[in-house]
PDB file of N, CA and C in Angstrom:
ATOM      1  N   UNK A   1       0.839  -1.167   0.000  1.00  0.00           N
ATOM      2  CA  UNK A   1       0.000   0.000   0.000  1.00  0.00           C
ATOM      3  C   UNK A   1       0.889   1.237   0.000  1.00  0.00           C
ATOM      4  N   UNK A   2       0.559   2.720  -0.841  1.00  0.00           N
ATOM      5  CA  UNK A   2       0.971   3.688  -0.948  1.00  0.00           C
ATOM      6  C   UNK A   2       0.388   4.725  -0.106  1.00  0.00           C
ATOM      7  N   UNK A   3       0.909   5.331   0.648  1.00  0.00           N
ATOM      8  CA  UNK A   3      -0.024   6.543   1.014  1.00  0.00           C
ATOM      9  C   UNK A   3       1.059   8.377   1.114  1.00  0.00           C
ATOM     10  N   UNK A   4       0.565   9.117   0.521  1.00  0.00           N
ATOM     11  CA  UNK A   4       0.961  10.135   0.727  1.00  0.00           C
ATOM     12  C   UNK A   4      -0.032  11.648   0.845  1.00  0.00           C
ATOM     13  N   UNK A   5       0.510  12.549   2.030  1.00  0.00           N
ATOM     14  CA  UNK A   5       0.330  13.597   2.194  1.00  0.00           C
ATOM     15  C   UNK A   5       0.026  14.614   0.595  1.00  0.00           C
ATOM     16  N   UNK A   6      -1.398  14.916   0.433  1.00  0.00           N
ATOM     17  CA  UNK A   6      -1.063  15.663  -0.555  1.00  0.00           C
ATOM     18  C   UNK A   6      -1.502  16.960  -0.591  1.00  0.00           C
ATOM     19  N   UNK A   7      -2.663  17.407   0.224  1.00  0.00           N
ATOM     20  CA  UNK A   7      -2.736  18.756   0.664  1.00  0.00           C
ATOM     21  C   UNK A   7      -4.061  18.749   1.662  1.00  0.00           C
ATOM     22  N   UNK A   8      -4.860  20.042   2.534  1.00  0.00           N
ATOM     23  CA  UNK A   8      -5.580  19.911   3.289  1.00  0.00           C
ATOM     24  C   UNK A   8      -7.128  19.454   2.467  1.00  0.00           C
ATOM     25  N   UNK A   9      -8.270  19.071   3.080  1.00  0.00           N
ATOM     26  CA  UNK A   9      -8.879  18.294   2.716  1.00  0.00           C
ATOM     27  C   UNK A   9      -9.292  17.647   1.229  1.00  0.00           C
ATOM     28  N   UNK A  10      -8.670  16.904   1.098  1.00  0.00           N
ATOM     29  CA  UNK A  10      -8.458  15.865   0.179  1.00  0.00           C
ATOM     30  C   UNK A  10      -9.906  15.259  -0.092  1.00  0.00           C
ATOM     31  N   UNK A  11     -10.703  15.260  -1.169  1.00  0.00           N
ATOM     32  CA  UNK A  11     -12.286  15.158  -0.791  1.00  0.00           C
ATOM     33  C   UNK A  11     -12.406  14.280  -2.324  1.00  0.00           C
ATOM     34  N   UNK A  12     -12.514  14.439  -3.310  1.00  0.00           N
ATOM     35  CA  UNK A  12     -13.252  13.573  -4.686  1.00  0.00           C
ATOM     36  C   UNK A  12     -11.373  13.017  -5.523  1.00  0.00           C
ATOM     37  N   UNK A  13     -11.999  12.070  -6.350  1.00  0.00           N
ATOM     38  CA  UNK A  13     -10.625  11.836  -6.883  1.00  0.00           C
ATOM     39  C   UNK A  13     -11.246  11.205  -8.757  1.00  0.00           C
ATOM     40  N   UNK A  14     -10.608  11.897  -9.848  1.00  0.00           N
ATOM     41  CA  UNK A  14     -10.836  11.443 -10.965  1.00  0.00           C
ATOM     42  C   UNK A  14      -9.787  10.821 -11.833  1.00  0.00           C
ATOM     43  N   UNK A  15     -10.091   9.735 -12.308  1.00  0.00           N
ATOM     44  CA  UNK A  15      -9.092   9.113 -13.441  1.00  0.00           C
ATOM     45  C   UNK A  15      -9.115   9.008 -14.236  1.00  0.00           C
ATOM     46  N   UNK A  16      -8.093   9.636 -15.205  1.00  0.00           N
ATOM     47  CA  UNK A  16      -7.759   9.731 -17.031  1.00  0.00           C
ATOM     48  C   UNK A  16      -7.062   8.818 -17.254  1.00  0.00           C
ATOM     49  N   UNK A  17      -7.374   7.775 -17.966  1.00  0.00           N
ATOM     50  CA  UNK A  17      -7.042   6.578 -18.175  1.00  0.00           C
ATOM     51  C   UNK A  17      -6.022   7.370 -19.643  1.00  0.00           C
ATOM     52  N   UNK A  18      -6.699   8.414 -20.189  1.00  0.00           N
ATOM     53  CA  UNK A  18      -6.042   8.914 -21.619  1.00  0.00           C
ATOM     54  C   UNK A  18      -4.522   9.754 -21.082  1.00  0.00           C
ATOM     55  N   UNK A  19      -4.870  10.146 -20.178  1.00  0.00           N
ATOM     56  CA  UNK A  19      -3.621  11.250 -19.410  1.00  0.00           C
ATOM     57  C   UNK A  19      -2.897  10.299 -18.720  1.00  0.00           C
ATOM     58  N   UNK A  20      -3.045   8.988 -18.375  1.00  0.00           N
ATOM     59  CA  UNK A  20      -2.296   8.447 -16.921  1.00  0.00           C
ATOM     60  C   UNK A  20      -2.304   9.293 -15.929  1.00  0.00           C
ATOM     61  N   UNK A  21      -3.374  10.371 -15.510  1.00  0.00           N
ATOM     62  CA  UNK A  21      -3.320  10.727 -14.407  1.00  0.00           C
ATOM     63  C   UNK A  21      -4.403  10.724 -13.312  1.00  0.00           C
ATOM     64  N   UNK A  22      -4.176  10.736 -12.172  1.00  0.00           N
ATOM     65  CA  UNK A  22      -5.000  10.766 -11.568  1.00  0.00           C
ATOM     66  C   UNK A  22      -5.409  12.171 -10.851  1.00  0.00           C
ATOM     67  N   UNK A  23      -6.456  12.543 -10.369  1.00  0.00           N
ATOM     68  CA  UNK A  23      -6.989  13.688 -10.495  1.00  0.00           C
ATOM     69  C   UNK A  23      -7.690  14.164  -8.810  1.00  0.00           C
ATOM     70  N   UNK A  24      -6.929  15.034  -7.792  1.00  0.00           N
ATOM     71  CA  UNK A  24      -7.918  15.395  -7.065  1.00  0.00           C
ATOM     72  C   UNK A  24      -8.386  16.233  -6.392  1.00  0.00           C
ATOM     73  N   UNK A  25      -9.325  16.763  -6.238  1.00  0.00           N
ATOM     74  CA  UNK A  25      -9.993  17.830  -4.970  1.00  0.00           C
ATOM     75  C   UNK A  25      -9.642  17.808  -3.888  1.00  0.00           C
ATOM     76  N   UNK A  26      -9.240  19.167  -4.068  1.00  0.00           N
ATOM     77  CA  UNK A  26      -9.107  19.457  -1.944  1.00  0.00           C
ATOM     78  C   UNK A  26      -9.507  20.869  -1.647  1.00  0.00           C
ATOM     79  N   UNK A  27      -9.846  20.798  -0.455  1.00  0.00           N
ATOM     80  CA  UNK A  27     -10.312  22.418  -0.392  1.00  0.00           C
ATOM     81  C   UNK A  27      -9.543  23.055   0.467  1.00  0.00           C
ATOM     82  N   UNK A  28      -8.949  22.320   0.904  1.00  0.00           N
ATOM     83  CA  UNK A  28      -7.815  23.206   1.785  1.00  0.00           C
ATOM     84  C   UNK A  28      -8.546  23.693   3.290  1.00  0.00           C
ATOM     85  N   UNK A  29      -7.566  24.620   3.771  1.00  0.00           N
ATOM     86  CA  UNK A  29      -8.783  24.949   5.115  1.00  0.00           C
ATOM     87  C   UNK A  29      -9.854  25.808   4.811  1.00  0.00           C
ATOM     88  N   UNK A  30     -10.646  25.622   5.486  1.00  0.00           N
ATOM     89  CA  UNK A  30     -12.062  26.322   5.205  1.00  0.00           C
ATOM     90  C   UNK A  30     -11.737  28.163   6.318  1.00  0.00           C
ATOM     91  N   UNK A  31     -11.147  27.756   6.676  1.00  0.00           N
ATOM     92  CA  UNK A  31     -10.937  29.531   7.700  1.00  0.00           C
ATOM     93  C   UNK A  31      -9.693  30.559   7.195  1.00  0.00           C
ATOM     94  N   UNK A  32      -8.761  29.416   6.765  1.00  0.00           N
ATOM     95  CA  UNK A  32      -7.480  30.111   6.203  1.00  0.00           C
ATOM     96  C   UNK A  32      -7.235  30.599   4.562  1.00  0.00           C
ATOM     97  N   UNK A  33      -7.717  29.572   3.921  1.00  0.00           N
ATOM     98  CA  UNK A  33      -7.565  29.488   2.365  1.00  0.00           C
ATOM     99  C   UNK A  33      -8.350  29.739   1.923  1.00  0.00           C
ATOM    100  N   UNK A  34      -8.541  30.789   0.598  1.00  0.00           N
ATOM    101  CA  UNK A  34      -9.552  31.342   0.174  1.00  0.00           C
ATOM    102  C   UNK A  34      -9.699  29.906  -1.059  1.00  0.00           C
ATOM    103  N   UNK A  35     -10.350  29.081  -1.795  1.00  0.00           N
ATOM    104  CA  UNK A  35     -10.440  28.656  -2.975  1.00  0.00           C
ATOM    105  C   UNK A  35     -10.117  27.555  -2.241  1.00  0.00           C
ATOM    106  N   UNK A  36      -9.727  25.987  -3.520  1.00  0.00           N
ATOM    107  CA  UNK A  36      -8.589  25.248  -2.930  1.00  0.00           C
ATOM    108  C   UNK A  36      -7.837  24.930  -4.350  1.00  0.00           C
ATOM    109  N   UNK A  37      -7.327  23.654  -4.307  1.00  0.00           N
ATOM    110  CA  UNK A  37      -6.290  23.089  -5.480  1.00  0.00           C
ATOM    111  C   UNK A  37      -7.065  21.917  -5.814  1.00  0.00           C
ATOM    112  N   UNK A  38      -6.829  21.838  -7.050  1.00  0.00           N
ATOM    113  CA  UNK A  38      -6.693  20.750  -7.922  1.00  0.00           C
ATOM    114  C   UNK A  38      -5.384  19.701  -8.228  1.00  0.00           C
ATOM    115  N   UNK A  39      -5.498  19.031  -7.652  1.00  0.00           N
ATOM    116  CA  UNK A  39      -3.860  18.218  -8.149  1.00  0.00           C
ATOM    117  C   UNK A  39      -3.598  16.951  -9.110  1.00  0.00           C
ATOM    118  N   UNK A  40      -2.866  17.381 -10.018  1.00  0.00           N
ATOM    119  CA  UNK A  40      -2.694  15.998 -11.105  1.00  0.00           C
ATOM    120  C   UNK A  40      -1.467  15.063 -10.448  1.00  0.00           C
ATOM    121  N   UNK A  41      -2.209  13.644 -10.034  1.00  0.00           N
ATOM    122  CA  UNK A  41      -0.804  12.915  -9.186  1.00  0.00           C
ATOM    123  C   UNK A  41      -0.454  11.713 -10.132  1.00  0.00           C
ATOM    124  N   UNK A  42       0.607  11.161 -10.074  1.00  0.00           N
ATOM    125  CA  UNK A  42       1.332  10.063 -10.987  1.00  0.00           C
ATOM    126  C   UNK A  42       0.377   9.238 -10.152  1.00  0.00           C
ATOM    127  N   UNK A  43      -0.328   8.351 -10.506  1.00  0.00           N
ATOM    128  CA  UNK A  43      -0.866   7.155 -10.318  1.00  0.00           C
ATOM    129  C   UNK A  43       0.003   6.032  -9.332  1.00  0.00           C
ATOM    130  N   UNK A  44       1.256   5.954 -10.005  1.00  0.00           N
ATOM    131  CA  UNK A  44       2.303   5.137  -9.712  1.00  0.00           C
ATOM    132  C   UNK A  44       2.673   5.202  -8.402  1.00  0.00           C
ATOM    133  N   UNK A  45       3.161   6.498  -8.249  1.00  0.00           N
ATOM    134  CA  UNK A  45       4.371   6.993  -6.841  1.00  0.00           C
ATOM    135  C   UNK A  45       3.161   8.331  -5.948  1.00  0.00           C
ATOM    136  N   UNK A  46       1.936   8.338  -6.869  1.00  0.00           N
ATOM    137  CA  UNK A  46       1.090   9.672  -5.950  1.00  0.00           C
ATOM    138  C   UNK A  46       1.947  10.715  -5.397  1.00  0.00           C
ATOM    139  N   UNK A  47       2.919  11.313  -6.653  1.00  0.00           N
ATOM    140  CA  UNK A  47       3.380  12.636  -6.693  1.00  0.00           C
ATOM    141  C   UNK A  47       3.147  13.418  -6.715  1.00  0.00           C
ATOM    142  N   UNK A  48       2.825  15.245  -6.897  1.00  0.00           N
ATOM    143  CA  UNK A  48       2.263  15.847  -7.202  1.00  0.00           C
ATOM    144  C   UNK A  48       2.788  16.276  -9.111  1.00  0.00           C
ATOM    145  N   UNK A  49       2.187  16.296 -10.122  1.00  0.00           N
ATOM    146  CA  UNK A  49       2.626  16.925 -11.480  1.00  0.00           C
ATOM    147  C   UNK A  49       2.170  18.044 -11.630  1.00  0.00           C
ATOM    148  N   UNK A  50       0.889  18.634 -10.877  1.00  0.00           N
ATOM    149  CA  UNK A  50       0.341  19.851 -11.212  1.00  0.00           C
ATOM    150  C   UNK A  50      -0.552  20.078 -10.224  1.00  0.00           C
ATOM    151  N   UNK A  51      -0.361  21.178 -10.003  1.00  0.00           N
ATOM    152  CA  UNK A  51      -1.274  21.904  -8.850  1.00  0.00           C
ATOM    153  C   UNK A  51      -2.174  23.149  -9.196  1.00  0.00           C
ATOM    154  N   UNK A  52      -3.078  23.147  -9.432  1.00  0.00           N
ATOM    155  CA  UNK A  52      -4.205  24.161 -10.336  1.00  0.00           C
ATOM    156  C   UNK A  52      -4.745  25.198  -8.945  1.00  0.00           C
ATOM    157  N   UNK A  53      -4.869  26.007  -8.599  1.00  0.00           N
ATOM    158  CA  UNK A  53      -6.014  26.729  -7.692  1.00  0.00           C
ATOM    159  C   UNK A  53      -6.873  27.400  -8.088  1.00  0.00           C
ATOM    160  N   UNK A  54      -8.041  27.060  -7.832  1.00  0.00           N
ATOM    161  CA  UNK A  54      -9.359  27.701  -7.593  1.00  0.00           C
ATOM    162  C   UNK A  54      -9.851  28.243  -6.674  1.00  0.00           C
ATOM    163  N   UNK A  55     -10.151  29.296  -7.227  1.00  0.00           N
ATOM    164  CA  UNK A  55     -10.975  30.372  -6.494  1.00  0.00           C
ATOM    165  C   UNK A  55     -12.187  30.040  -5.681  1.00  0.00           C
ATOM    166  N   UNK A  56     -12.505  29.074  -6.171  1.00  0.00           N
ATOM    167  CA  UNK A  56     -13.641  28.009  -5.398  1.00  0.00           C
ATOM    168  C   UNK A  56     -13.361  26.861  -4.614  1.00  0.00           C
ATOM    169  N   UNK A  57     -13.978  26.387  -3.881  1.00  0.00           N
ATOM    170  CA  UNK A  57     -13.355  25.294  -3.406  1.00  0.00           C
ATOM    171  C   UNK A  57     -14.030  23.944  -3.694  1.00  0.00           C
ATOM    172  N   UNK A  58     -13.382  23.368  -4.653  1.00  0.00           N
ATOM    173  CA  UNK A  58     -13.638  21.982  -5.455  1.00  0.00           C
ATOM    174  C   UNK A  58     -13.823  21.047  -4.495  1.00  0.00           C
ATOM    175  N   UNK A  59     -15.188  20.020  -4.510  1.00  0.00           N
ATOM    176  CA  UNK A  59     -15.583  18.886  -3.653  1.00  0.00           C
ATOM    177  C   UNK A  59     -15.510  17.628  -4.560  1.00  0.00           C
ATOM    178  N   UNK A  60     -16.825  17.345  -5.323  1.00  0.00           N
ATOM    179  CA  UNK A  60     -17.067  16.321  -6.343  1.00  0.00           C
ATOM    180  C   UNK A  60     -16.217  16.295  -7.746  1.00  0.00           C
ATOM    181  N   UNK A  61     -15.918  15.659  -8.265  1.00  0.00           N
ATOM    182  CA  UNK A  61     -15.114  15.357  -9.458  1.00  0.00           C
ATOM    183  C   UNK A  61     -15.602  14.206  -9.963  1.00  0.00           C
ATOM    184  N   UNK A  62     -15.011  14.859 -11.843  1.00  0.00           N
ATOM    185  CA  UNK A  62     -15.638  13.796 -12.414  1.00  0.00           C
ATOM    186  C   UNK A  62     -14.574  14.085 -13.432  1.00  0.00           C
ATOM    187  N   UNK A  63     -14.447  13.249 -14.866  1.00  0.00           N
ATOM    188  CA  UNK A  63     -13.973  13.485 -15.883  1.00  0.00           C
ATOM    189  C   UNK A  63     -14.750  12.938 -17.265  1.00  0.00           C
ATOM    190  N   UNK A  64     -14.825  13.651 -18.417  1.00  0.00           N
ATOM    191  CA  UNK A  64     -15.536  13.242 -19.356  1.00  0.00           C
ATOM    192  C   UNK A  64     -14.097  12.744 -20.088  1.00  0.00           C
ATOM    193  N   UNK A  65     -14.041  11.542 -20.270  1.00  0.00           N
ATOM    194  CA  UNK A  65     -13.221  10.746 -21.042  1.00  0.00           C
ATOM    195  C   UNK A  65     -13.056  11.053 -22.675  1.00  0.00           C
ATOM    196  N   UNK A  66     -14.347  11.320 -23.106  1.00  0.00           N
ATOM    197  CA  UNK A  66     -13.782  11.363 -24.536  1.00  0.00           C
ATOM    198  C   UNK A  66     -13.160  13.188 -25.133  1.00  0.00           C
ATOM    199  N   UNK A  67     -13.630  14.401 -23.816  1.00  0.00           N
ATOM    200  CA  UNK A  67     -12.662  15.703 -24.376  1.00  0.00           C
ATOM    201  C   UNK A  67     -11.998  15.966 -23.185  1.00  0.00           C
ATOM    202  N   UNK A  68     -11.871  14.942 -22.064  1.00  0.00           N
ATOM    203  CA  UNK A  68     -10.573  15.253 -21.331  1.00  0.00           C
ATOM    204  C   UNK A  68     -10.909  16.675 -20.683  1.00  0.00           C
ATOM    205  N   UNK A  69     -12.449  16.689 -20.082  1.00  0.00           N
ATOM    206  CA  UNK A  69     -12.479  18.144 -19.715  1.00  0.00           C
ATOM    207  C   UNK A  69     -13.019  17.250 -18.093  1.00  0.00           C
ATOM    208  N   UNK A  70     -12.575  17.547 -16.865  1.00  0.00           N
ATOM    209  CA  UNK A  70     -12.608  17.913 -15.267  1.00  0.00           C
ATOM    210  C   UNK A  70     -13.978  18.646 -15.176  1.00  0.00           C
ATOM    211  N   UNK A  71     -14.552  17.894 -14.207  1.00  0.00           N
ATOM    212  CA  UNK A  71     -15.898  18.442 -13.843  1.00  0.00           C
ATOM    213  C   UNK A  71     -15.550  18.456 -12.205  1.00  0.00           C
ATOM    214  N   UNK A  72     -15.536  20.110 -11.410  1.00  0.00           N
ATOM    215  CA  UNK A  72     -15.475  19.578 -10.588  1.00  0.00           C
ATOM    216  C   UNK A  72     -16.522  20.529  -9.564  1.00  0.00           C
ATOM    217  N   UNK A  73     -17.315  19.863  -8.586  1.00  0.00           N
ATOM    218  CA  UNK A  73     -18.952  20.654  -7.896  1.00  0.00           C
ATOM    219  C   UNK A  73     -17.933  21.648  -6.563  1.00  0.00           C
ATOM    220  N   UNK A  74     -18.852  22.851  -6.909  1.00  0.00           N
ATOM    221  CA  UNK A  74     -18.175  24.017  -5.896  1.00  0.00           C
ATOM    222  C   UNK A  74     -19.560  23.960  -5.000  1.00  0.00           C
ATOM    223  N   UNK A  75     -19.670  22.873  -3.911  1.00  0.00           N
ATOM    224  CA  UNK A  75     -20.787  23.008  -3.549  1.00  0.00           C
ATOM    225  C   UNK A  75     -21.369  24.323  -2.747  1.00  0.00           C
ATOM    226  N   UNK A  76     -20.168  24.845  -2.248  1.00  0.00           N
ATOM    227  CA  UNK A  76     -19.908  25.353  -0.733  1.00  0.00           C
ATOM    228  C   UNK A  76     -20.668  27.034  -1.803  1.00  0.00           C
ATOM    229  N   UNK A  77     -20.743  27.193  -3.453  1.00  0.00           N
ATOM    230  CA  UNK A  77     -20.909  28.499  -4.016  1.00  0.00           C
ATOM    231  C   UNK A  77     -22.244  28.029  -4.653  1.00  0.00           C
ATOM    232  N   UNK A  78     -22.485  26.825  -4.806  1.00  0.00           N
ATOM    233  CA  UNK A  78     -23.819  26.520  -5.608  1.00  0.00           C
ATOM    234  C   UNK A  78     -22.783  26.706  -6.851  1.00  0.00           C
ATOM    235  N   UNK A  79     -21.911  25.639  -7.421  1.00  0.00           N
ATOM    236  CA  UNK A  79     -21.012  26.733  -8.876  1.00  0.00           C
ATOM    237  C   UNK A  79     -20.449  25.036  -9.022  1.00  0.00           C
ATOM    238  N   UNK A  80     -19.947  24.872 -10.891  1.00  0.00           N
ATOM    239  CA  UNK A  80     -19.410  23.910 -11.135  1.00  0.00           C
ATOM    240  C   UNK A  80     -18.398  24.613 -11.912  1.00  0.00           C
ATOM    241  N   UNK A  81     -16.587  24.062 -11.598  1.00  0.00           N
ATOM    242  CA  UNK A  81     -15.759  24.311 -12.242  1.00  0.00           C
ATOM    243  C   UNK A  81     -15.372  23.210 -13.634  1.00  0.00           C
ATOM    244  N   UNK A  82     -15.221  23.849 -15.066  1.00  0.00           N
ATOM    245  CA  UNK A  82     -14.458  23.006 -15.911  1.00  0.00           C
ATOM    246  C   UNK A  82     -12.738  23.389 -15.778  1.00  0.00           C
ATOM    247  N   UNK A  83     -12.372  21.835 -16.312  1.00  0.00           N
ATOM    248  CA  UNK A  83     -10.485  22.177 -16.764  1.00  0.00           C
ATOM    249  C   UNK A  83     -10.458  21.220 -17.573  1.00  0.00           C
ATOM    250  N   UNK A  84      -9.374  22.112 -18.528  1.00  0.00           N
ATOM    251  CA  UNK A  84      -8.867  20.754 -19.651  1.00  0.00           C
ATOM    252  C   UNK A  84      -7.881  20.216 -19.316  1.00  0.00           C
ATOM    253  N   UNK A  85      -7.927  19.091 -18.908  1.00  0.00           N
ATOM    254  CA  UNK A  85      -7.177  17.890 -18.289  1.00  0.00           C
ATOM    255  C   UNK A  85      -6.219  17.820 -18.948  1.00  0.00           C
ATOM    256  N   UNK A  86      -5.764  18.444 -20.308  1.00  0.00           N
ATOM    257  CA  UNK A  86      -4.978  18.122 -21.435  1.00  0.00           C
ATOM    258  C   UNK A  86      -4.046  19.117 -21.238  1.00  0.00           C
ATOM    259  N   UNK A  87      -4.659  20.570 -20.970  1.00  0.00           N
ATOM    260  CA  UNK A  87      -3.468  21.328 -20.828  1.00  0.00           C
ATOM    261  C   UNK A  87      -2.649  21.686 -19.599  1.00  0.00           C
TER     262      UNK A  87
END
């Protein structure tokens, strides 16, 4: 088993089978951090490759497989964020 630290609350997780990456929500603290991150992790070693922030704070995730676009629910705004998983 792998486990690593990857940022404050760690909440939905999506997989691009087309990207090899894996994909996830966190919102970070709710008193300190305005928004949270998005993080693209190696599947393999659960590294970090990319760290996105939003102005919102991302819960649910999803991915549409065939345009590689990130669905992810800003519940906490009533708001849904897109990203292209590609770029």
């Amino acid at each position: 088993m792998l486990r690593k630290a990857v940022g404050k609350g760690a909440y939905e997780m999506a997989w691009s089978q087309q990207e090899n990456a894996l994909w996830l929500a966190t919102s970070q603290s709710r008193k300190l951090d305005k928004g949270g991150v998005v993080y693209r992790l190696d599947p393999v070693k659960l590294e970090i490759t990319q760290a996105i922030h939003n102005d919102l704070k991302p819960f649910g995730a999803t991915i549409n497989a065939a345009t590689q676009t990130l669905w992810f629910g800003n519940t906490i705004n009533s708001a849904v964020t897109a990203i292209d998983a590609k770029t």
